[in-house]
PDB file of N, CA and C in Angstrom:
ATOM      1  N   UNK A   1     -47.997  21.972  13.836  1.00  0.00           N
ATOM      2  CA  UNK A   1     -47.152  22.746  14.726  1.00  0.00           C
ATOM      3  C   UNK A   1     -46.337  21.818  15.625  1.00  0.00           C
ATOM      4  N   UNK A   2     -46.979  20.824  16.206  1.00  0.00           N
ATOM      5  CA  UNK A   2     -46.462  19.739  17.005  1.00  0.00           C
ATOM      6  C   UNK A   2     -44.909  18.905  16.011  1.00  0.00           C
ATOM      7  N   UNK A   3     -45.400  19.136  14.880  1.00  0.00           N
ATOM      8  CA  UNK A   3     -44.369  17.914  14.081  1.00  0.00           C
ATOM      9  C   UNK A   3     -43.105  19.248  14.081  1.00  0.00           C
ATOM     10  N   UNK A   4     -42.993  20.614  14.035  1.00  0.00           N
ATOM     11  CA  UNK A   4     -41.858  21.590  13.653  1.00  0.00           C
ATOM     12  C   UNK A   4     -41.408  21.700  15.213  1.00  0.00           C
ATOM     13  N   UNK A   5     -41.638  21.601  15.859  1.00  0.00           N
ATOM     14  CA  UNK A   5     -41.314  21.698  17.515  1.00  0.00           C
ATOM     15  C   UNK A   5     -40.438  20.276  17.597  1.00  0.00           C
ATOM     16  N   UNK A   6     -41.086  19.099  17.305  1.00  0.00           N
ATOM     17  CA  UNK A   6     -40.209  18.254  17.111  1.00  0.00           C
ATOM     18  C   UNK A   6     -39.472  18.065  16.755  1.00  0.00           C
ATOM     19  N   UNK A   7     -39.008  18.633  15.301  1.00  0.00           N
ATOM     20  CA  UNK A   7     -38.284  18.834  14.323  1.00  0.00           C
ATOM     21  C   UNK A   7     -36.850  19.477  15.139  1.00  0.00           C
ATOM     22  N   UNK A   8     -37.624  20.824  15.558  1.00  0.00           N
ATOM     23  CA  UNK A   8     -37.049  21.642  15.985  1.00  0.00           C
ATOM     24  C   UNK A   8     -35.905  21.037  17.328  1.00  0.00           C
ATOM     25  N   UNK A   9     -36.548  20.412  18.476  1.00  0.00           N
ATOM     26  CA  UNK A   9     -35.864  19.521  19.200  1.00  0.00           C
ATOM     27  C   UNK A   9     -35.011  18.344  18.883  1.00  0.00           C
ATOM     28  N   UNK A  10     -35.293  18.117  17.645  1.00  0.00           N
ATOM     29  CA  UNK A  10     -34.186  17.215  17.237  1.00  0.00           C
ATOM     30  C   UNK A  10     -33.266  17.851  17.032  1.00  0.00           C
ATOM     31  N   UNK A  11     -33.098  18.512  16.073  1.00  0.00           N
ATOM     32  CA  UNK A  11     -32.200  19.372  15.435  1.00  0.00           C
ATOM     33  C   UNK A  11     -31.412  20.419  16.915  1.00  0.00           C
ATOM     34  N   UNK A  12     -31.890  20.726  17.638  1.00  0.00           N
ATOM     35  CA  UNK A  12     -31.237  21.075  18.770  1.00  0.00           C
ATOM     36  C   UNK A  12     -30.413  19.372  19.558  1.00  0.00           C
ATOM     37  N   UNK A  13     -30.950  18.722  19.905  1.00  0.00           N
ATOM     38  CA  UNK A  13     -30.021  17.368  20.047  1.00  0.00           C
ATOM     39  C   UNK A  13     -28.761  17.140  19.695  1.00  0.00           C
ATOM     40  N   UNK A  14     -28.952  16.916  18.100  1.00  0.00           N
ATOM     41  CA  UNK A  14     -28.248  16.722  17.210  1.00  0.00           C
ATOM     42  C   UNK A  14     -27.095  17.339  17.345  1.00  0.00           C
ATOM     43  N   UNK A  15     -27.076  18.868  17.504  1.00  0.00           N
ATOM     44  CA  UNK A  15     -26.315  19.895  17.879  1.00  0.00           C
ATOM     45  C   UNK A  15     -25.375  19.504  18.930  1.00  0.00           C
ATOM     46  N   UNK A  16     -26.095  19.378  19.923  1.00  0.00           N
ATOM     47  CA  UNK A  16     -25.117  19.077  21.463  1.00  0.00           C
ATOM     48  C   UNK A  16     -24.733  17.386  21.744  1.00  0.00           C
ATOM     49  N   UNK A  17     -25.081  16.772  20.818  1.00  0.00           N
ATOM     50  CA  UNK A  17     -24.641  15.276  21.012  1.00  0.00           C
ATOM     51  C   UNK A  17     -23.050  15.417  20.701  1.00  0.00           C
ATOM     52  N   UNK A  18     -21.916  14.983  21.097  1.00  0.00           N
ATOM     53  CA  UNK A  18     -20.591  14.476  20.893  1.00  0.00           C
ATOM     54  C   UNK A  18     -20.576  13.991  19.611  1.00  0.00           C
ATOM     55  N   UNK A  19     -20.077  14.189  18.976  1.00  0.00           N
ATOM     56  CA  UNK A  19     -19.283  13.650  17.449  1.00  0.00           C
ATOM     57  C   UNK A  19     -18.795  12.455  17.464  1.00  0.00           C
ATOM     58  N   UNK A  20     -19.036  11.713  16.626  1.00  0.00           N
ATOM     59  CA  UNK A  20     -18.424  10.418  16.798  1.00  0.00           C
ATOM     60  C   UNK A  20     -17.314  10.183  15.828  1.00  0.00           C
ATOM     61  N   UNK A  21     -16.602   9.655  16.054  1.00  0.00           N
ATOM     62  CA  UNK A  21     -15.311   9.006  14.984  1.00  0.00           C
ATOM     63  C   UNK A  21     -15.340   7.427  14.774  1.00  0.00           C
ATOM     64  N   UNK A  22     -15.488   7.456  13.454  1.00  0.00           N
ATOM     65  CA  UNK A  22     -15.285   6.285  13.026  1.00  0.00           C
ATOM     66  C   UNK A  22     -13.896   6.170  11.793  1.00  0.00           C
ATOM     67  N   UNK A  23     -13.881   4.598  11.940  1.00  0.00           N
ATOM     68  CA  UNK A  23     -12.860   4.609  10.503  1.00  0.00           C
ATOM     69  C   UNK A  23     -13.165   4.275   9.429  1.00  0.00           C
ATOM     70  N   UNK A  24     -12.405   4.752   8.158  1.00  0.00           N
ATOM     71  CA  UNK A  24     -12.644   4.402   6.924  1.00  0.00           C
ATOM     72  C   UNK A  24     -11.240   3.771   6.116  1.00  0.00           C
ATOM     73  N   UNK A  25     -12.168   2.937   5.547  1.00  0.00           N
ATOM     74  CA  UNK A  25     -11.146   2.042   4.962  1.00  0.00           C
ATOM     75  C   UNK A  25     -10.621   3.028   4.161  1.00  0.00           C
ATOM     76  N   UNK A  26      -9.427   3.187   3.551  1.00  0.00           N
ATOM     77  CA  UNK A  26      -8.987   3.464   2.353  1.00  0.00           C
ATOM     78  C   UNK A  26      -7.551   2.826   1.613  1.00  0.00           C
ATOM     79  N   UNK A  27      -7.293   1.071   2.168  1.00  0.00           N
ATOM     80  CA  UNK A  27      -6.433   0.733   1.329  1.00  0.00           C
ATOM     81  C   UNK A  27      -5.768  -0.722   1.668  1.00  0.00           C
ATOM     82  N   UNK A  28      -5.293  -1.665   1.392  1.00  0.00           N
ATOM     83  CA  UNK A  28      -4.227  -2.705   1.434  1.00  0.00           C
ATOM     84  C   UNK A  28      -3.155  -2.465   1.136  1.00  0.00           C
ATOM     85  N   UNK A  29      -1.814  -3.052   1.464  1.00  0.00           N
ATOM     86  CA  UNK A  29      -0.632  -3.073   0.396  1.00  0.00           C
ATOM     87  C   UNK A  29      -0.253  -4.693   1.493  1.00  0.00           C
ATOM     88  N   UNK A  30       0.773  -4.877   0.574  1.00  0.00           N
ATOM     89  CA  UNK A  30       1.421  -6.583   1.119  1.00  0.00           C
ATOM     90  C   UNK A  30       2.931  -6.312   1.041  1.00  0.00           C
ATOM     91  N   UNK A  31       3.622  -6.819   1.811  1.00  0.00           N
ATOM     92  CA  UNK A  31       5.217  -6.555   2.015  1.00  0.00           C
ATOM     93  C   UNK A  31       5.521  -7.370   0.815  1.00  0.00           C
ATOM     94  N   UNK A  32       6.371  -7.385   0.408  1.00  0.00           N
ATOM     95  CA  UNK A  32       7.203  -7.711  -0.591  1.00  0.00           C
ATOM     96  C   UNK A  32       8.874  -7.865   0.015  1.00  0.00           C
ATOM     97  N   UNK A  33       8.944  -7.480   0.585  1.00  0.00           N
ATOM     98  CA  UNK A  33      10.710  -7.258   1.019  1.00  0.00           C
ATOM     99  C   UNK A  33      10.662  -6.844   2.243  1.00  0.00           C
ATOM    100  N   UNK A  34      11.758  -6.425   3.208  1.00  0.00           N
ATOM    101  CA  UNK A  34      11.899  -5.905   4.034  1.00  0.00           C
ATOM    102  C   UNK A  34      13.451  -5.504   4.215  1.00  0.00           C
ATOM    103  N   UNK A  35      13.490  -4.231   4.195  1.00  0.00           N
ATOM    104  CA  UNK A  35      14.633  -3.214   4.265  1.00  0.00           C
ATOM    105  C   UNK A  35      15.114  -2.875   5.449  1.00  0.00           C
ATOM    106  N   UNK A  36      16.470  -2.896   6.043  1.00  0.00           N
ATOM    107  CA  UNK A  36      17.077  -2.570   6.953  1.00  0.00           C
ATOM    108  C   UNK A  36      17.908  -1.120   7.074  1.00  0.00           C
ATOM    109  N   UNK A  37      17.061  -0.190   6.952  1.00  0.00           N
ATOM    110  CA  UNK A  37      17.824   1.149   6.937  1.00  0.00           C
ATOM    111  C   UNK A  37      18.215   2.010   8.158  1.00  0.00           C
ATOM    112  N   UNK A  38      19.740   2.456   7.793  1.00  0.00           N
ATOM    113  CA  UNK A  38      19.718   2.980   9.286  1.00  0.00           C
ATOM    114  C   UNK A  38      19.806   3.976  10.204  1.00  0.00           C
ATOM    115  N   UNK A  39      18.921   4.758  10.078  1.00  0.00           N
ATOM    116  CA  UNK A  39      18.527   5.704  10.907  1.00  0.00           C
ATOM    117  C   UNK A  39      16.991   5.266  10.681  1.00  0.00           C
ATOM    118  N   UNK A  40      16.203   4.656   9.883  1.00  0.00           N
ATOM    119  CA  UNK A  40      14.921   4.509   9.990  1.00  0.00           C
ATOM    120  C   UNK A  40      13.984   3.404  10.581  1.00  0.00           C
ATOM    121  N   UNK A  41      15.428   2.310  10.864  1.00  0.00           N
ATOM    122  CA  UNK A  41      15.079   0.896  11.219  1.00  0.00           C
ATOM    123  C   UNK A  41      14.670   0.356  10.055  1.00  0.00           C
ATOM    124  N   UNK A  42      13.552  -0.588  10.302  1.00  0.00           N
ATOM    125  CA  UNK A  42      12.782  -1.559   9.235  1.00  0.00           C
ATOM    126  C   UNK A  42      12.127  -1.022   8.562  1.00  0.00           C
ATOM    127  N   UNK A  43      11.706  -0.672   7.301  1.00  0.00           N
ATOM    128  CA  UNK A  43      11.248  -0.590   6.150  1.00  0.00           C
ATOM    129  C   UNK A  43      10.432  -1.750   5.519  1.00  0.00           C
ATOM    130  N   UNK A  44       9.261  -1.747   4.928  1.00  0.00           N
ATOM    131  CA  UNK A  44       8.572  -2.640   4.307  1.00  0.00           C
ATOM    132  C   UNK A  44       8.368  -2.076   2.637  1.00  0.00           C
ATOM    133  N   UNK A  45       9.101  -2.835   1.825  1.00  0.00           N
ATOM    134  CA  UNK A  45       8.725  -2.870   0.461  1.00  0.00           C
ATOM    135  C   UNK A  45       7.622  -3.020  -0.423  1.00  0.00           C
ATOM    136  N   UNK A  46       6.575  -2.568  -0.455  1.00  0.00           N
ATOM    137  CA  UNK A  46       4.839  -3.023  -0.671  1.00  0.00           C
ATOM    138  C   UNK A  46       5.156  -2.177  -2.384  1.00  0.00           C
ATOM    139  N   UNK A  47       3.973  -3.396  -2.010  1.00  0.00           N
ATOM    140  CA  UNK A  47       2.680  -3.011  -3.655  1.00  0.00           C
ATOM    141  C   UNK A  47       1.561  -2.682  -2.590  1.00  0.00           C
ATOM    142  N   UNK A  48       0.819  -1.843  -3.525  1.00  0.00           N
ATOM    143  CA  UNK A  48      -0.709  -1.702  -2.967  1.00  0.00           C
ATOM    144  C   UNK A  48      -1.295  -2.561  -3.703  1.00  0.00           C
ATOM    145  N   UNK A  49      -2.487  -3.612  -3.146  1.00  0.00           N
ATOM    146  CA  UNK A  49      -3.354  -4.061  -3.918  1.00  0.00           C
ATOM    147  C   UNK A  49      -4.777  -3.620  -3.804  1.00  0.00           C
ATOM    148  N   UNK A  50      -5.223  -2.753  -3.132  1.00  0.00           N
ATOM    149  CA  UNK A  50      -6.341  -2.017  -2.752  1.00  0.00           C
ATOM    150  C   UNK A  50      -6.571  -0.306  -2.453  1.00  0.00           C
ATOM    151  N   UNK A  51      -7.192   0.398  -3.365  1.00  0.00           N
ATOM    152  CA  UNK A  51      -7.335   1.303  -2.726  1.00  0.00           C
ATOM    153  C   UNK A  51      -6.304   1.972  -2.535  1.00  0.00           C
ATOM    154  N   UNK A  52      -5.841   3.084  -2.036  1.00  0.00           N
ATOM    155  CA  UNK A  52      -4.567   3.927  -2.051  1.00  0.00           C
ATOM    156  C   UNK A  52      -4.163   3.755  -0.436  1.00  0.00           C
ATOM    157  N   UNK A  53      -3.085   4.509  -0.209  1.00  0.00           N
ATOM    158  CA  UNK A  53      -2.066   4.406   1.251  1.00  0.00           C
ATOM    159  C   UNK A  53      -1.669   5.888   1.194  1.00  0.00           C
ATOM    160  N   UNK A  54      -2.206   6.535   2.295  1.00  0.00           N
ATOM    161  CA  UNK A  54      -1.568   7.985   2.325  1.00  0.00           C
ATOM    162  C   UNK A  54      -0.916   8.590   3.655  1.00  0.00           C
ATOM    163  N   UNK A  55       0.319   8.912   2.931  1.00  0.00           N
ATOM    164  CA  UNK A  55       0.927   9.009   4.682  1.00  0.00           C
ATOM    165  C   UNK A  55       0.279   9.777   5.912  1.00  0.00           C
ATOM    166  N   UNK A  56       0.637   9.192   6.819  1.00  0.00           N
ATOM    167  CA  UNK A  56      -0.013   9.605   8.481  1.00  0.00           C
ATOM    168  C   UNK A  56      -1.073   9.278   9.090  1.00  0.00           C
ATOM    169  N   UNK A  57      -1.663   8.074   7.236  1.00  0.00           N
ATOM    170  CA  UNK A  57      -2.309   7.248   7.899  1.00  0.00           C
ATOM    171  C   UNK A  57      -2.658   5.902   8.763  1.00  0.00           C
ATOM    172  N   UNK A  58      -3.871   5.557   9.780  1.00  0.00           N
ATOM    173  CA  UNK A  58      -3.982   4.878  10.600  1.00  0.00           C
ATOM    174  C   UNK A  58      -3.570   3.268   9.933  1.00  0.00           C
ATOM    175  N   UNK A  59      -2.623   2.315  10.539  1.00  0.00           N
ATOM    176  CA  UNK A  59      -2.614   1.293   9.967  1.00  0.00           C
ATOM    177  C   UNK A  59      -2.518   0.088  10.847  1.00  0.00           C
ATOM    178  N   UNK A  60      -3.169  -1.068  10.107  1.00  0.00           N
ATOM    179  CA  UNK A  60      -3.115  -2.524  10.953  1.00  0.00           C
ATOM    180  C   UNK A  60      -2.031  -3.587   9.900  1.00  0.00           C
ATOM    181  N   UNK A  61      -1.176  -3.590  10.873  1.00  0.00           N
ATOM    182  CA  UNK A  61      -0.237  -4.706  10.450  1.00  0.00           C
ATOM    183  C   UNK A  61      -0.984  -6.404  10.646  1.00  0.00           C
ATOM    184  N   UNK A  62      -1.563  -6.917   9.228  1.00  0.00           N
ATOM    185  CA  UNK A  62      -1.884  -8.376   9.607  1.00  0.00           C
ATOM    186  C   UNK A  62      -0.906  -9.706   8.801  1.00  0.00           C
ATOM    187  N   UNK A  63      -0.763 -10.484  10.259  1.00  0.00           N
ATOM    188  CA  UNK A  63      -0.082 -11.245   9.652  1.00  0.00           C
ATOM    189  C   UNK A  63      -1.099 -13.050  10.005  1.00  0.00           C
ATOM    190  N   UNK A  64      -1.126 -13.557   8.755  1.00  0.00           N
ATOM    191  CA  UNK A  64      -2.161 -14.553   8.406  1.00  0.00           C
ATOM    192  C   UNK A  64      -3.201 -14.508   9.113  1.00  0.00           C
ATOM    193  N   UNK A  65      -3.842 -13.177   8.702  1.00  0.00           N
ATOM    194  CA  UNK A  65      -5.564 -12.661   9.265  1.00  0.00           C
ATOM    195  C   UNK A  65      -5.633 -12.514  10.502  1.00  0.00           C
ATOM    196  N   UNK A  66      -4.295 -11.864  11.136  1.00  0.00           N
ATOM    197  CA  UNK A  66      -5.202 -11.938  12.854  1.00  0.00           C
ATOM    198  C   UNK A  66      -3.766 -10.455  12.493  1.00  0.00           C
ATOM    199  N   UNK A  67      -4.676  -9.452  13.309  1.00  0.00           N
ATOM    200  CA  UNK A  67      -3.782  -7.833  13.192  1.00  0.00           C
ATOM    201  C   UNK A  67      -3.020  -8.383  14.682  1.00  0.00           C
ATOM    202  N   UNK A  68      -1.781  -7.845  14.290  1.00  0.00           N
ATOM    203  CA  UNK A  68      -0.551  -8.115  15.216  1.00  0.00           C
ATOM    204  C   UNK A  68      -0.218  -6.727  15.055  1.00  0.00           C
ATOM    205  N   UNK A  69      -0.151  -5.594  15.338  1.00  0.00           N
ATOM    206  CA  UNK A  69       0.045  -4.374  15.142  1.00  0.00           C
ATOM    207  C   UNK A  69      -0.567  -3.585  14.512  1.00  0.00           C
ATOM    208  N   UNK A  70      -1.488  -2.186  15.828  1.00  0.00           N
ATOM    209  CA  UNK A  70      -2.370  -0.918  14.993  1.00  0.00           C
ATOM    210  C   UNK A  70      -1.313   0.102  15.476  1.00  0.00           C
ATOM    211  N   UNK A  71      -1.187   1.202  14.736  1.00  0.00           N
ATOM    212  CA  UNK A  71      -0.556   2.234  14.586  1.00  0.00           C
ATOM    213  C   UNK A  71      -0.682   3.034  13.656  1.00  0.00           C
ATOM    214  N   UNK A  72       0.703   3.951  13.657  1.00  0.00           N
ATOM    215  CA  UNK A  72       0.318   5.008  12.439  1.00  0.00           C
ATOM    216  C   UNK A  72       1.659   5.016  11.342  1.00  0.00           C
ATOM    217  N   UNK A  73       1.707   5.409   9.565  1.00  0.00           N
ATOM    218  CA  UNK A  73       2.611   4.780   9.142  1.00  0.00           C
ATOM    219  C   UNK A  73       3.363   6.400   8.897  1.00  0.00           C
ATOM    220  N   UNK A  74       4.443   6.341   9.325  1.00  0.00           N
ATOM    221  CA  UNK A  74       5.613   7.035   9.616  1.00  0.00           C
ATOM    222  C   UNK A  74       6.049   7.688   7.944  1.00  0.00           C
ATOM    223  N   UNK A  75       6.676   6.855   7.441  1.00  0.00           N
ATOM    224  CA  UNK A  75       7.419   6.960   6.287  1.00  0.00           C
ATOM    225  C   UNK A  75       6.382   6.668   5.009  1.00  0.00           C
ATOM    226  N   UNK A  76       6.693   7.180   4.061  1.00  0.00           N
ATOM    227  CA  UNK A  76       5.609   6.900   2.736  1.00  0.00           C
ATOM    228  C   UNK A  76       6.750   7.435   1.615  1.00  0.00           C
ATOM    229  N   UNK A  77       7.488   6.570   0.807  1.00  0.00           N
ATOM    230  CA  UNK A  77       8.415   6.748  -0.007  1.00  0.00           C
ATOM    231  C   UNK A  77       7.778   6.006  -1.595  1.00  0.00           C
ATOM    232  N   UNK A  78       8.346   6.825  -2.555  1.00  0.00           N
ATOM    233  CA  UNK A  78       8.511   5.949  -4.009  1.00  0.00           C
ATOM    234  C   UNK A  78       9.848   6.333  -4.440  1.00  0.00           C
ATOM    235  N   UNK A  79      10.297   5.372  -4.669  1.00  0.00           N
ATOM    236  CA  UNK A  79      11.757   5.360  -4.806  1.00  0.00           C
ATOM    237  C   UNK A  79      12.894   6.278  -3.963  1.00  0.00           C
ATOM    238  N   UNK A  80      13.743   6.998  -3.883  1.00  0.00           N
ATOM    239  CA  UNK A  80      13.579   8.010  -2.803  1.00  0.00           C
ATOM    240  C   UNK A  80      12.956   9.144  -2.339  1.00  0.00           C
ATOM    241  N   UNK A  81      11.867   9.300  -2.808  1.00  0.00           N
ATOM    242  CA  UNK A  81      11.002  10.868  -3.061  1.00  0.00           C
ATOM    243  C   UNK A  81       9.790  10.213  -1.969  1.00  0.00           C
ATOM    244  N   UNK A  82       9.926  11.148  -1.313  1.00  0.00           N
ATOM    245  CA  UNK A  82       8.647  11.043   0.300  1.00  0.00           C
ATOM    246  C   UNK A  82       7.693  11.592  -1.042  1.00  0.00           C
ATOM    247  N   UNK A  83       6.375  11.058  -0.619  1.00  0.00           N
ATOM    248  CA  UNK A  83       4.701  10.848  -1.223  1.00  0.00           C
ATOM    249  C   UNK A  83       4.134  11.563  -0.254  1.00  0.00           C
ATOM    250  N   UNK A  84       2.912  11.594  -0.701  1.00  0.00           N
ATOM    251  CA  UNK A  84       1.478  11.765   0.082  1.00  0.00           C
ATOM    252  C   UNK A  84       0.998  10.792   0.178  1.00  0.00           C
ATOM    253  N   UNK A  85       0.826   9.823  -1.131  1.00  0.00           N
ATOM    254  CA  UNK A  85       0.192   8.590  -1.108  1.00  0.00           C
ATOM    255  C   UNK A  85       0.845   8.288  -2.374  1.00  0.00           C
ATOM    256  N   UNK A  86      -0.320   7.030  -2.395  1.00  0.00           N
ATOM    257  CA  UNK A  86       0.689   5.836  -3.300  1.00  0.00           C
ATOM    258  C   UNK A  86      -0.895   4.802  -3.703  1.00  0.00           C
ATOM    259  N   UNK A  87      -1.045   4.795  -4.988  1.00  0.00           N
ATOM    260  CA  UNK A  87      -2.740   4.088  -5.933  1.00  0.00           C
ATOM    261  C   UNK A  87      -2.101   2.662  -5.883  1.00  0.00           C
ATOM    262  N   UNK A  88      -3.150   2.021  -6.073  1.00  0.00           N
ATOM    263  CA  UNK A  88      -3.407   0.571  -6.276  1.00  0.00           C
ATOM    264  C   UNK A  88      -2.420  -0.005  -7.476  1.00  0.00           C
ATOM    265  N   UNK A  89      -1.767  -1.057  -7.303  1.00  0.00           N
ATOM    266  CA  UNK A  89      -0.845  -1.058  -7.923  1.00  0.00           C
ATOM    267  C   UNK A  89       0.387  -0.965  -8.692  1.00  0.00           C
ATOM    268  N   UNK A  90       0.666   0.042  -7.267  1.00  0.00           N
ATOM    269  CA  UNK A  90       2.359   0.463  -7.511  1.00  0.00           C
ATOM    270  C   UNK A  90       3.036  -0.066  -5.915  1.00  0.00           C
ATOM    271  N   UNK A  91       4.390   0.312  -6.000  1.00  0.00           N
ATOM    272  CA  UNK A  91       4.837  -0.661  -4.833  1.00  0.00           C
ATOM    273  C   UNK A  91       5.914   1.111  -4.039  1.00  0.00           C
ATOM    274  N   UNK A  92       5.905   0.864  -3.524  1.00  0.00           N
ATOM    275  CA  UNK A  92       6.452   1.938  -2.428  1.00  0.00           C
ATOM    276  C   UNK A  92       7.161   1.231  -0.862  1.00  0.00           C
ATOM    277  N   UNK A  93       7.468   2.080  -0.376  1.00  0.00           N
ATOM    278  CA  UNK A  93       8.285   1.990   1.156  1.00  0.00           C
ATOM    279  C   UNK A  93       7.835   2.705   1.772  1.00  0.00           C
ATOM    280  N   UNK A  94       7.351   1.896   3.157  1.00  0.00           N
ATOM    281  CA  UNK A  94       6.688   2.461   4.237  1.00  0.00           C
ATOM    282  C   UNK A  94       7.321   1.791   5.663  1.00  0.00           C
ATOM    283  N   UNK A  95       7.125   3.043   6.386  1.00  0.00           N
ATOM    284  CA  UNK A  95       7.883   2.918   7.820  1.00  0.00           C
ATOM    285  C   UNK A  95       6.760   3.113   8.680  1.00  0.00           C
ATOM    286  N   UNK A  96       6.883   2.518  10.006  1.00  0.00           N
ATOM    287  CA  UNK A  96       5.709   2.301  10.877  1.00  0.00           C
ATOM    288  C   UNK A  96       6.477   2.557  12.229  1.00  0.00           C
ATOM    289  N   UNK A  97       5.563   3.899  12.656  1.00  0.00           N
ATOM    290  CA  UNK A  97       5.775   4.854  14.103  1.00  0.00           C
ATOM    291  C   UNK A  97       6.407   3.571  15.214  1.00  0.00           C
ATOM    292  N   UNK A  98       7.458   3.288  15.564  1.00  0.00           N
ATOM    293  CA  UNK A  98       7.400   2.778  16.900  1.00  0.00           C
ATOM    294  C   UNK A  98       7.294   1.235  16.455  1.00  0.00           C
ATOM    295  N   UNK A  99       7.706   0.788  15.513  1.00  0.00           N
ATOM    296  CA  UNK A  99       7.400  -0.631  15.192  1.00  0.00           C
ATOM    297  C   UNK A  99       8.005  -1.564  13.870  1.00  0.00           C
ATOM    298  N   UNK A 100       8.849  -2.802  13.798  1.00  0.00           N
ATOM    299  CA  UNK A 100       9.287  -3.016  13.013  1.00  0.00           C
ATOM    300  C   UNK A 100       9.385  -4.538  13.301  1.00  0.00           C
ATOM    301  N   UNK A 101       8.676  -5.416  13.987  1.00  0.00           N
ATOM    302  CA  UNK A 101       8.102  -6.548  13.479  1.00  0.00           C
ATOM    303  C   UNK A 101       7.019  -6.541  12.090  1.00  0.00           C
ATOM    304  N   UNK A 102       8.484  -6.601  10.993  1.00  0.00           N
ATOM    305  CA  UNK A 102       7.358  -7.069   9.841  1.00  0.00           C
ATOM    306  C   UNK A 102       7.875  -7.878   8.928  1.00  0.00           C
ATOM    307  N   UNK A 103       7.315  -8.727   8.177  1.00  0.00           N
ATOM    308  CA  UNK A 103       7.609  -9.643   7.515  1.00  0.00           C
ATOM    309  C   UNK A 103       7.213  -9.822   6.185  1.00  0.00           C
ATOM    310  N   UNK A 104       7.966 -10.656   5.452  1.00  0.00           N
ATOM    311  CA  UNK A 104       7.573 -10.414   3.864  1.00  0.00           C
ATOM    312  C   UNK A 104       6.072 -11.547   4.251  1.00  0.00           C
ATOM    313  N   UNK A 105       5.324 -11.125   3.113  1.00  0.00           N
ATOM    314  CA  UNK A 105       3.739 -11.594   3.114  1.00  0.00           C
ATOM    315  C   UNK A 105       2.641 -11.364   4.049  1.00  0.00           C
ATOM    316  N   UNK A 106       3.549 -10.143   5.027  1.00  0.00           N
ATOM    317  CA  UNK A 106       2.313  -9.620   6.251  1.00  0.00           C
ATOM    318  C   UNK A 106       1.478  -8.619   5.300  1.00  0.00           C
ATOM    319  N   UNK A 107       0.361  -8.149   5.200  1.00  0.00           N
ATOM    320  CA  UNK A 107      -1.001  -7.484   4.905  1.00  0.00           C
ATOM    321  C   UNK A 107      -1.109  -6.036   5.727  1.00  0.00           C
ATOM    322  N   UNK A 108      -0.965  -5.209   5.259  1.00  0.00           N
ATOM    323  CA  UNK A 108      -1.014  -3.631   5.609  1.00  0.00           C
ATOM    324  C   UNK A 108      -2.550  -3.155   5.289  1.00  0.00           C
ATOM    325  N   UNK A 109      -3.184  -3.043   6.321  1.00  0.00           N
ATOM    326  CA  UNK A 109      -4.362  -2.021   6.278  1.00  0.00           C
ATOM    327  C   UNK A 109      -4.545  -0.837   6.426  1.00  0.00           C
ATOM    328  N   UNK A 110      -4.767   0.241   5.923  1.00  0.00           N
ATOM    329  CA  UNK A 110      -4.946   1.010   6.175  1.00  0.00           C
ATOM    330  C   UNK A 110      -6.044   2.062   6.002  1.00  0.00           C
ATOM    331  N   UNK A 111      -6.267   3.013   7.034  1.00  0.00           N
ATOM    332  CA  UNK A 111      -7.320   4.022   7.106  1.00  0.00           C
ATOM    333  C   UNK A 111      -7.209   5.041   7.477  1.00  0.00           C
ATOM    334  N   UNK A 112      -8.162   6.078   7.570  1.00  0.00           N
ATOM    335  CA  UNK A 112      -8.452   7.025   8.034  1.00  0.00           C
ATOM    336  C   UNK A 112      -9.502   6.905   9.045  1.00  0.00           C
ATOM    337  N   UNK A 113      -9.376   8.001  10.265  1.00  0.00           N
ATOM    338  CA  UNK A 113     -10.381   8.519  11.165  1.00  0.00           C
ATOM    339  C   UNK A 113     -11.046   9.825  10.645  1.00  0.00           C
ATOM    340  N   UNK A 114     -12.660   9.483  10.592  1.00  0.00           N
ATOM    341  CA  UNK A 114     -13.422  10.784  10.252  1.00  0.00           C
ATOM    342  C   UNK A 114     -14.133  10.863  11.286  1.00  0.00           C
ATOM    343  N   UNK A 115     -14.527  12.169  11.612  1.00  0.00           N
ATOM    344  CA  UNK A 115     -15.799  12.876  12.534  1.00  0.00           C
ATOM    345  C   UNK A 115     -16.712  13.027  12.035  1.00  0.00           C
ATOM    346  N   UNK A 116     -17.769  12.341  12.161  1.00  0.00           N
ATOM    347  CA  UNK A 116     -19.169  12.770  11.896  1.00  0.00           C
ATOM    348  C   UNK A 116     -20.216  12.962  13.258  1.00  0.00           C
ATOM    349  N   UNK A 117     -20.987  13.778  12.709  1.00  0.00           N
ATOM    350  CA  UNK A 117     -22.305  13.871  13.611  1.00  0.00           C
ATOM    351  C   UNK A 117     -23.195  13.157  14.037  1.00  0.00           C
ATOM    352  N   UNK A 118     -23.681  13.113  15.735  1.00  0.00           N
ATOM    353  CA  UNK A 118     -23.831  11.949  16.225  1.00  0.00           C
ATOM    354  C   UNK A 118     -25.569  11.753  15.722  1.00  0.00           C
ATOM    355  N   UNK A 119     -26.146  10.956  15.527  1.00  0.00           N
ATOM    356  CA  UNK A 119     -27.687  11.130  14.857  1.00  0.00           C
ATOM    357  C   UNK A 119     -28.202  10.248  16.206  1.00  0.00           C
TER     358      UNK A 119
END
């Protein structure tokens, strides 16, 4: 009886604890070019080499392993046709909210934020 009361108080805890957010990886791509368009500003020409890139997601601009820009990526193009996302090994155009220090051979990370339950 003692161990279902316990049980029971956890499981009430569990309940009223705050949710936590963490991130999840879901991708690389590497500049290849950099595009000057204009109404959109700077543009980055990528391949993905990891994992997929889906727009509105969270991203870290790294340039030779140290992130010089987190944000979120604006634009998600294949050829002129706006995406959802974009698989490992195709190359696309992506625009970044509020930001256009980027350079050919900078490293695009990107993720998602999930909510899970706090244990």
């Amino acid at each position: 009886i003692i161990y279902e009361v316990s049980d029971d108080i956890e499981k009430l805890f569990k309940g009223k604890l705050a949710p936590v957010q963490r991130e999840k990886f879901i991708g690389y791509a590497q500049i290849l070019q950099v595009f000057e368009v204009k109404r959109l500003g700077k543009v980055a020409g990528c391949r993905i080499t990891e994992g997929v890139v889906k727009r509105g997601c969270g991203v870290r601009l790294l340039r030779e392993g140290v992130v010089i820009h987190q944000g979120e990526l604006s634009t998600l193009r294949r050829f002129k046709d706006d995406v959802k996302e974009v698989a490992n090994g195709y190359e696309c155009g992506m625009g970044f909210l509020n930001y256009d220090d980027i350079r050919v051979d900078d490293q695009i990370e990107c993720y998602e934020v999930e909510t899970v339950a706090a244990a």
